[in-house]
C-alpha atoms as a PDB file:
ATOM      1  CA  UNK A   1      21.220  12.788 -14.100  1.00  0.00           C
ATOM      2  CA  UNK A   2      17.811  13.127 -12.198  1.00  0.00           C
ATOM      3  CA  UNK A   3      15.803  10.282 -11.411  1.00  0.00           C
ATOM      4  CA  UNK A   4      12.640  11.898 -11.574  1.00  0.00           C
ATOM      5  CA  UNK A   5      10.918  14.279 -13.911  1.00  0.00           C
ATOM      6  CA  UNK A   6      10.093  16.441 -10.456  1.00  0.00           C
ATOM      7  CA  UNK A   7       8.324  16.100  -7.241  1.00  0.00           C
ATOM      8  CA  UNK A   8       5.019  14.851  -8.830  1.00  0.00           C
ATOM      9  CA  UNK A   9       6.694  11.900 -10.671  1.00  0.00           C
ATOM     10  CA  UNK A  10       8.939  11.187  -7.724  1.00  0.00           C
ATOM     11  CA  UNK A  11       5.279  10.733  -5.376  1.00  0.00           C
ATOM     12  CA  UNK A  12       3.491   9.081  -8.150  1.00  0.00           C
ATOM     13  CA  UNK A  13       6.290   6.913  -9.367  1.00  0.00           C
ATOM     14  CA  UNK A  14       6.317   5.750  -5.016  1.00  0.00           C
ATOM     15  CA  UNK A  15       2.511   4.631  -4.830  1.00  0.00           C
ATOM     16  CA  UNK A  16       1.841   3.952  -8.423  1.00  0.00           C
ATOM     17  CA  UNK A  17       1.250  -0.100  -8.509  1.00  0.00           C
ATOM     18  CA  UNK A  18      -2.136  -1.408  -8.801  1.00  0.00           C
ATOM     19  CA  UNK A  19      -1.909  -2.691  -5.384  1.00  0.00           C
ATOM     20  CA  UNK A  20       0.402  -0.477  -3.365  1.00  0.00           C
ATOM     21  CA  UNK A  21      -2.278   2.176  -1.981  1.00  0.00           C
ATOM     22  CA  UNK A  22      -4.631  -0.938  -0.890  1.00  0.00           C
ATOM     23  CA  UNK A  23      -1.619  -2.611   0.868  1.00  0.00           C
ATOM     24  CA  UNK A  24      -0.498   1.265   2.555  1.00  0.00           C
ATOM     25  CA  UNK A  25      -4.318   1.564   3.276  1.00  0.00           C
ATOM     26  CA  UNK A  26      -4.632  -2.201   4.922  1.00  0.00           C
ATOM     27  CA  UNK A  27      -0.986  -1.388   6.901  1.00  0.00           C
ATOM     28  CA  UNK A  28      -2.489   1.553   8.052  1.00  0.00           C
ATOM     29  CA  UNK A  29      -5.922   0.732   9.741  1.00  0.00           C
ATOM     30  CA  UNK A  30      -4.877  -2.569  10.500  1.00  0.00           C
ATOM     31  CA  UNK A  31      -1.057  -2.285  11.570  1.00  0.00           C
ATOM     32  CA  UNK A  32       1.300  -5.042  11.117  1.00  0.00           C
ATOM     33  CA  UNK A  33       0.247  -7.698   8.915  1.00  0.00           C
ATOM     34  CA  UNK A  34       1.111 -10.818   7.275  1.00  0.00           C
ATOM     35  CA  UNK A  35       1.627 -11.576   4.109  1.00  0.00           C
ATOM     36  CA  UNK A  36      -1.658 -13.922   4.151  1.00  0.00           C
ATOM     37  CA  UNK A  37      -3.366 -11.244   5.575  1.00  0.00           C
ATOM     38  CA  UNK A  38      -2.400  -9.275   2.657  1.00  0.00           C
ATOM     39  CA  UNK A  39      -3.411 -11.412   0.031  1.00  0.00           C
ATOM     40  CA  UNK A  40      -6.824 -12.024   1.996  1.00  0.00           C
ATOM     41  CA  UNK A  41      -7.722  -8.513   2.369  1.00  0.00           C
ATOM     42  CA  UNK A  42      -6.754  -7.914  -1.556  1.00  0.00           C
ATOM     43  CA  UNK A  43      -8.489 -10.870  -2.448  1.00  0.00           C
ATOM     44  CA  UNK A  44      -7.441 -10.652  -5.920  1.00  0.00           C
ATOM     45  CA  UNK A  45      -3.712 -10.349  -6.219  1.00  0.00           C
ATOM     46  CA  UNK A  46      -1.664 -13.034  -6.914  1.00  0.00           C
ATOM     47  CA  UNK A  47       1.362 -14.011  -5.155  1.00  0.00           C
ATOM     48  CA  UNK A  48       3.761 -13.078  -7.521  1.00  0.00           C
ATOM     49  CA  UNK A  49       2.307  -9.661  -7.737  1.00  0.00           C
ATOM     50  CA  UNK A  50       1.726  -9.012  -3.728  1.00  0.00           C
ATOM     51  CA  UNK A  51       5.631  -9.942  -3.336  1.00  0.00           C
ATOM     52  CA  UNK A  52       6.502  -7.662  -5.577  1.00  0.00           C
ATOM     53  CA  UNK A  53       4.728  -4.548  -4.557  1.00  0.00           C
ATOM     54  CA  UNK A  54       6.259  -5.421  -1.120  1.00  0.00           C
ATOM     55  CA  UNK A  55       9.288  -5.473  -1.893  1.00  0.00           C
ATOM     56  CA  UNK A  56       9.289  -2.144  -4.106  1.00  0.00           C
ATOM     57  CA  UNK A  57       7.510  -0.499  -1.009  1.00  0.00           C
ATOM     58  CA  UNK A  58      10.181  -2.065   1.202  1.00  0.00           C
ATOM     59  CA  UNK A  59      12.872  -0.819  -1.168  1.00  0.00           C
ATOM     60  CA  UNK A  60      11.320   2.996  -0.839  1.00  0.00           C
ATOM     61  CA  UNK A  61      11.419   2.995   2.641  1.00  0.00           C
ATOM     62  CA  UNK A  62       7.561   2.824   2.751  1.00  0.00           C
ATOM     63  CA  UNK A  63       7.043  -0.323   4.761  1.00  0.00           C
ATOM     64  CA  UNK A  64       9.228  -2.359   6.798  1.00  0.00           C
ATOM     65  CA  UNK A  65       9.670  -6.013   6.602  1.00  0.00           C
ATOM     66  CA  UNK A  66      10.552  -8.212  10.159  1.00  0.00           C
ATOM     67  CA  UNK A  67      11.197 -11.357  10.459  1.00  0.00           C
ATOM     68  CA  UNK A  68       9.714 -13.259  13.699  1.00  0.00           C
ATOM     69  CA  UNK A  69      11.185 -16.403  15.344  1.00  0.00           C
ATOM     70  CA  UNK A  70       8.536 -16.731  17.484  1.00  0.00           C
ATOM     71  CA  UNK A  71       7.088 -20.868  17.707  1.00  0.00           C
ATOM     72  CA  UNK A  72       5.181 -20.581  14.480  1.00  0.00           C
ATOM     73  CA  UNK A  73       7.970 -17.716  12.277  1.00  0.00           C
ATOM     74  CA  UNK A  74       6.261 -15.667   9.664  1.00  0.00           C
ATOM     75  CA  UNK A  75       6.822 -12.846   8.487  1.00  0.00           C
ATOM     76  CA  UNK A  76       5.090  -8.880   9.484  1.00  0.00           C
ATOM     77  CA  UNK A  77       5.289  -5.721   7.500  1.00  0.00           C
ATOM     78  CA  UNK A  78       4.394  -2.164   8.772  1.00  0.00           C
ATOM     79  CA  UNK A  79       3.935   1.161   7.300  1.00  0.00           C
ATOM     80  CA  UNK A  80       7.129   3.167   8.527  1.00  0.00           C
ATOM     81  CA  UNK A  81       7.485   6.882   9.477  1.00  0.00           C
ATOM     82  CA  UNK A  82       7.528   8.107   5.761  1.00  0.00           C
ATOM     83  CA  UNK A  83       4.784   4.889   4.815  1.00  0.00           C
ATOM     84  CA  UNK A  84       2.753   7.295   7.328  1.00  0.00           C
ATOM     85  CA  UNK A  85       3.206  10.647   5.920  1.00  0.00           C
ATOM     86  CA  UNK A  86       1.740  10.006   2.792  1.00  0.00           C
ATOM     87  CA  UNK A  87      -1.731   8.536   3.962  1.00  0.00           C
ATOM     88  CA  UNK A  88      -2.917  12.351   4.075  1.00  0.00           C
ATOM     89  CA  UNK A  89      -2.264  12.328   0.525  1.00  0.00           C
ATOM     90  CA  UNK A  90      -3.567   8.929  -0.330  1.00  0.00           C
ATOM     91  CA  UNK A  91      -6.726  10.108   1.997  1.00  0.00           C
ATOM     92  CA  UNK A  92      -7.140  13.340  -0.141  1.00  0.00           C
ATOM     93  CA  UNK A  93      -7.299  11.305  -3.237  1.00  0.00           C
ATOM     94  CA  UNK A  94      -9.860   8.692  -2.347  1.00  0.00           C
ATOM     95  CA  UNK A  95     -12.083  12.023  -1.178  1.00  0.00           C
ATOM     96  CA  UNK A  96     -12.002  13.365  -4.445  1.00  0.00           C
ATOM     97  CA  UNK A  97     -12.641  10.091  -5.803  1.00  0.00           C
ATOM     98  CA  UNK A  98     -15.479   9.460  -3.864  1.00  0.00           C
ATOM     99  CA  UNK A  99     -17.023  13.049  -4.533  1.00  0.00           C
ATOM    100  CA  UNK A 100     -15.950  13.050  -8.238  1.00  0.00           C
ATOM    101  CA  UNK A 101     -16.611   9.177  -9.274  1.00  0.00           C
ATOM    102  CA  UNK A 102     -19.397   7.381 -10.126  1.00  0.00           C
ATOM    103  CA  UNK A 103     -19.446   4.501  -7.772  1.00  0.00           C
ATOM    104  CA  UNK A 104     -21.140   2.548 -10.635  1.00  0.00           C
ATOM    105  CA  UNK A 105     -17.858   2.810 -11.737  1.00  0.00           C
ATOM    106  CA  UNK A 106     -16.123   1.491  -9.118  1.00  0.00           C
ATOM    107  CA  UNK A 107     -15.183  -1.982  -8.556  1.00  0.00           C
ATOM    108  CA  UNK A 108     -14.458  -1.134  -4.759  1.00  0.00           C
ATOM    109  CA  UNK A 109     -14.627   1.470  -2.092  1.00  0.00           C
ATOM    110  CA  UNK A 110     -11.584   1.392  -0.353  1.00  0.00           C
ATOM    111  CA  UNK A 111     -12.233   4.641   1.107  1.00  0.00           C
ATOM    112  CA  UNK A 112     -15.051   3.301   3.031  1.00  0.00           C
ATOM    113  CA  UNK A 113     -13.432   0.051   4.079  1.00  0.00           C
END
């Protein structure tokens, strides 16, 4: 049986998350970041939340997690080669958003960050 309803629900079921674009978006102008990174650029995700969404973007091959044993370990994730290839996408959305939307509206411009 098919996972997905077709290729529309298969993209939108990969990004849909409240915080998944923002966290693709930060990975991308940023690179490699920590988690405490994350949750400082988001400002208002909580812990629970931000681990999850990593995790589910980490399960679809959209981020990658590493683990560093340097002096002080942490932890990095990255946008991967297919993390990448939808930013296009994500960028053509937050256009139309921007052109279509009352900023009023809008809490936050992430397309201008």
């Amino acid at each position: 049986m098919a996972q997905y309803l077709n290729e529309f629900d298969a993209t939108m079921h990969l990004i849909q998350g409240k915080w998944k674009i923002m966290i693709m978006y930060e990975l991308s102008e940023s690179g490699p970041r920590r988690f405490g990174q994350l949750m400082s650029h988001i400002q208002d995700v909580s812990h629970k939340t931000l681990t999850n969404q990593l995790r589910e973007l980490e399960r679809d091959q959209l981020i990658t997690r590493h683990d560093l044993t340097t002096a002080e370990p942490h932890v990095e994730y990255q946008l991967t080669g297919r993390g990448e290839s939808i930013i296009p996408v994500l960028d053509a959305i937050c256009e139309w958003g921007d052109t279509h939307i009352d900023p009023a509206l809008m809490e936050r411009n992430l397309c201008d960050e």
